[in-house]
Structure formats: structure tokens, C-alpha cells
Protein backbone atom coordinates (compact mmCIF):
# COMPACT_ATOMS: atom_id res chain seq x y z
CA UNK A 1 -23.55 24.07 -8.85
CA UNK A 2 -20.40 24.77 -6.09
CA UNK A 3 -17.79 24.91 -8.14
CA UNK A 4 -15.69 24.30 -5.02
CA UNK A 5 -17.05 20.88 -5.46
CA UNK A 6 -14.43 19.67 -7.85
CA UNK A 7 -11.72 20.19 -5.89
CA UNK A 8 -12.98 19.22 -2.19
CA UNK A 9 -13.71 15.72 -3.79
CA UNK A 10 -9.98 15.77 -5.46
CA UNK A 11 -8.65 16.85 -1.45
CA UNK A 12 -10.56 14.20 -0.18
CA UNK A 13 -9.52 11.15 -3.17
CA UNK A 14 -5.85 12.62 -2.13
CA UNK A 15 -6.58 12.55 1.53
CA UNK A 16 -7.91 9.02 1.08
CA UNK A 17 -4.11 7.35 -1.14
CA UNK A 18 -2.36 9.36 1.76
CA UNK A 19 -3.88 7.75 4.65
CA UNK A 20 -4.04 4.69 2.66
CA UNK A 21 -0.49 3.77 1.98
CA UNK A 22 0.72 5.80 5.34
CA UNK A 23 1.29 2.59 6.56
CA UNK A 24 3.72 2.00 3.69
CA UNK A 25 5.56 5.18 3.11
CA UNK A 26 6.06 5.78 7.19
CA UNK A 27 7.77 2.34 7.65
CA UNK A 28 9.69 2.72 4.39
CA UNK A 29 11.17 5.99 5.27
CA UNK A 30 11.96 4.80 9.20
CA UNK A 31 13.91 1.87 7.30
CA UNK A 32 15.70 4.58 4.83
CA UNK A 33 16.67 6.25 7.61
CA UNK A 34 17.11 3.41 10.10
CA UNK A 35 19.03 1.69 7.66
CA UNK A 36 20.96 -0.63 10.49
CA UNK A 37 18.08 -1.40 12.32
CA UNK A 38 16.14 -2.15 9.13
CA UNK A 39 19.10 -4.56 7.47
CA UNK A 40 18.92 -6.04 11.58
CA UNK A 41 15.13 -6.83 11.19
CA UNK A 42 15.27 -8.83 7.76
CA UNK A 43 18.35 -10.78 9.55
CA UNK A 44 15.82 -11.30 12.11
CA UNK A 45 13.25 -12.95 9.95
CA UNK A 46 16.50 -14.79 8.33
CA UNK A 47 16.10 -13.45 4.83
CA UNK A 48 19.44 -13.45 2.85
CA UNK A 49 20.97 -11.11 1.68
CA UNK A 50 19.63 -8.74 4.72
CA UNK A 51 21.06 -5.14 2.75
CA UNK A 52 19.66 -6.46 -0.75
CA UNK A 53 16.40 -7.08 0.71
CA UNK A 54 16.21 -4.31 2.81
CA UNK A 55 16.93 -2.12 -0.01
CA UNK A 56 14.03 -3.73 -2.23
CA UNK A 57 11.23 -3.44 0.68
CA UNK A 58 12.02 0.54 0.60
CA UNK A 59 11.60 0.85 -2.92
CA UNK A 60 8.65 -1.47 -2.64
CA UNK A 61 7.37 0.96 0.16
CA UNK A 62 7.97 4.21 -0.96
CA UNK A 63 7.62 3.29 -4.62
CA UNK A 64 4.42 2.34 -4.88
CA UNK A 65 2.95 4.31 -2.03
CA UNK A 66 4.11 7.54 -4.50
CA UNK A 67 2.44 5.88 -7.45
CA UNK A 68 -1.12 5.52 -5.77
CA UNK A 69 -1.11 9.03 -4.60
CA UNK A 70 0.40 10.59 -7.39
CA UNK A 71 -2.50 9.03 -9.42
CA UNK A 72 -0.06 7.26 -11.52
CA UNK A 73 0.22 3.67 -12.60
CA UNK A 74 -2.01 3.11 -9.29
CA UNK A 75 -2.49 -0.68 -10.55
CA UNK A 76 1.48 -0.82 -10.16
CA UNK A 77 2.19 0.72 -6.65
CA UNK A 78 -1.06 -0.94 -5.35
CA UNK A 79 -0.23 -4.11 -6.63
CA UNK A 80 3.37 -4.17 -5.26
CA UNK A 81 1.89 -2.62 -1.96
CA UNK A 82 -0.57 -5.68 -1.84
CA UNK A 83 1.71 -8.33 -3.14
CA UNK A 84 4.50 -7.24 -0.44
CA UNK A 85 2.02 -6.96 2.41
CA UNK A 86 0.45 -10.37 1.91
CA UNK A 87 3.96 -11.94 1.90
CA UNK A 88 4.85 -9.96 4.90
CA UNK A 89 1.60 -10.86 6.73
CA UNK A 90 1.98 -14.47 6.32
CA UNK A 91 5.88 -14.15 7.93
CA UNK A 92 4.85 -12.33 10.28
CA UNK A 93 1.79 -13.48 11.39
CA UNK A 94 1.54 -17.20 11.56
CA UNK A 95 -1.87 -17.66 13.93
CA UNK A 96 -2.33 -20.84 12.40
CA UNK A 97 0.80 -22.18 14.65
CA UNK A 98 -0.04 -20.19 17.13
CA UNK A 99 -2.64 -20.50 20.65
CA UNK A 100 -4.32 -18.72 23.27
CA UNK A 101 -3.82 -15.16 23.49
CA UNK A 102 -1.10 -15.01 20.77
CA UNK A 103 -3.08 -16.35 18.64
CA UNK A 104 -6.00 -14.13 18.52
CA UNK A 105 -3.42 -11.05 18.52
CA UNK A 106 -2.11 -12.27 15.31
CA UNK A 107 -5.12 -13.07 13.79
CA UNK A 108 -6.56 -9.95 13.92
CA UNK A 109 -2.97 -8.38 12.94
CA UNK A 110 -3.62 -10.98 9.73
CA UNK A 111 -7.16 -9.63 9.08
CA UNK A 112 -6.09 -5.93 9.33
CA UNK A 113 -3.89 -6.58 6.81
CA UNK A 114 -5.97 -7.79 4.70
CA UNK A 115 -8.08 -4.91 4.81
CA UNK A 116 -5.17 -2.98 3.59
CA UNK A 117 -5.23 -5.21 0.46
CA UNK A 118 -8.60 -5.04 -0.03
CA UNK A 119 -8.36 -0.85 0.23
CA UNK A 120 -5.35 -1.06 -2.47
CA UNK A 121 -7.72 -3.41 -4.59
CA UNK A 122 -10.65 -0.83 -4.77
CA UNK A 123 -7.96 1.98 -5.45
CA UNK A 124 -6.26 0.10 -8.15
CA UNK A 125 -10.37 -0.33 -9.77
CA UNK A 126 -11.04 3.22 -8.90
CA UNK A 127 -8.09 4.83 -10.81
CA UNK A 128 -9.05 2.01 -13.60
CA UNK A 129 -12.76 3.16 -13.89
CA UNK A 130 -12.05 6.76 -13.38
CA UNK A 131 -9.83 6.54 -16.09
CA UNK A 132 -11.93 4.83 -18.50
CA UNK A 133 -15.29 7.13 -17.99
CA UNK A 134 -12.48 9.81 -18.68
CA UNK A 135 -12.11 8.62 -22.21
CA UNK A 136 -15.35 8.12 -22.41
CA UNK A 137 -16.58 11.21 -21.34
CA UNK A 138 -14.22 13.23 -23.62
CA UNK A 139 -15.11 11.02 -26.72
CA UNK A 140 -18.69 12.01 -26.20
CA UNK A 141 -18.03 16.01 -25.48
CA UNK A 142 -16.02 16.33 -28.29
CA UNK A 143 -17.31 18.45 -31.48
């Protein structure tokens, strides 16, 4: 057997928590760094206090996005990824108010986000499985 094997498949698990909280850990730095525009946005969508919220969404962001790809406590950072982007999505994209054009924009802005969830889901029961046939798998090689 390759024994290169081992760690393309770890490059590629990485590669996959990377490009699957990008969406995350991109917007949550821009905010970190964009603080005024960030704290301007959450005015925006009239959420009180602006800076106190502003400052949870980054942790939120960057938080959990480090948690899934540092393979640690994935069912935490995936589930506070999820939770925040399904409150997000329904804020921010109300199709069910909405018609025409805008409507079907937003829509499919609402289903893309739900594949997100969906992807932190099955990362969340990856970690969880991998981690069990771990334990399992070193009960049964042990002497």
C-alpha cells in the first residue's frame, strides 16, 4: 500500500473544513477588520446593540470556522456555524414576501444556504463517526 495515502486523504479532509467554512472565516475577518462598516450593517438590519452584536457574529464566525478545521469540538463550531447561518438566512432572505425576479434571487440565496448547513451537518457526523471507529479501532489493536 502508498503510504502517501494517509496523508493525501488528511490534505484533502483539511482542504474540504477550509473551503467549507471559507464563507465564515472570510466575512468574519472583513468584519474584524471592517469593524465600522460591520457595526453599520447590523444597524442596518436594526439589531440592538449594533457593537455587541457585531462582536458576537465574529466570534461566531471565526470561532467555529477554527473548530471544524482544527478537528476540534467540530459538533460545536458546526453547530454555531449552522445555527447563525439559518438565523441570518431567514433575515436576510425573506422570498416568501418577496415577487418576480427578487424573489427567485433570494430563494436560491435561501437554498444555498442551506446547503451550507447541510455540509456543516455531515462534518459535525463525520468528525463524530471518525472519532468513534477511532476508539474502536484501538480497543481492538490493543495487546
Amino acid at each position: 500500500m502508498d503510504q502517501r495515502r494517509p496523508d493525501i486523504v488528511f490534505a484533502m479532509v483539511y482542504c474540504a473544513r477550509v473551503s467549507l467554512t471559507a464563507a465564515r472565516w472570510v466575512t468574519g475577518l472583513q468584519q474584524l477588520f471592517g469593524w465600522t462598516d460591520a457595526v453599520a450593517e447590523m444597524r442596518g438590519f436594526a439589531l440592538r446593540p449594533a457593537p455587541l452584536i457585531t462582536a458576537a457574529v465574529i466570534v461566531v464566525k471565526i470561532g467555529g470556522s477554527v473548530l471544524v478545521i482544527a478537528d476540534s469540538f467540530v459538533w460545536l463550531g458546526a453547530g454555531a456555524l449552522g445555527v447563525f447561518t439559518l438565523q441570518a438566512m431567514l433575515m436576510a432572505y425573506p422570498f416568501w414576501c418577496k415577487r418576480g425576479a427578487e424573489r427567485n434571487t433570494m430563494l436560491i440565496e435561501f437554498c444555498e444556504h442551506m446547503g451550507l448547513i447541510a455540509g456543516l451537518v455531515l462534518a459535525a457526523m463525520v468528525a463524530a463517526l471518525r472519532s468513534r471507529l477511532n476508539v474502536f479501532w484501538s480497543t481492538k489493536t490493543s495487546p
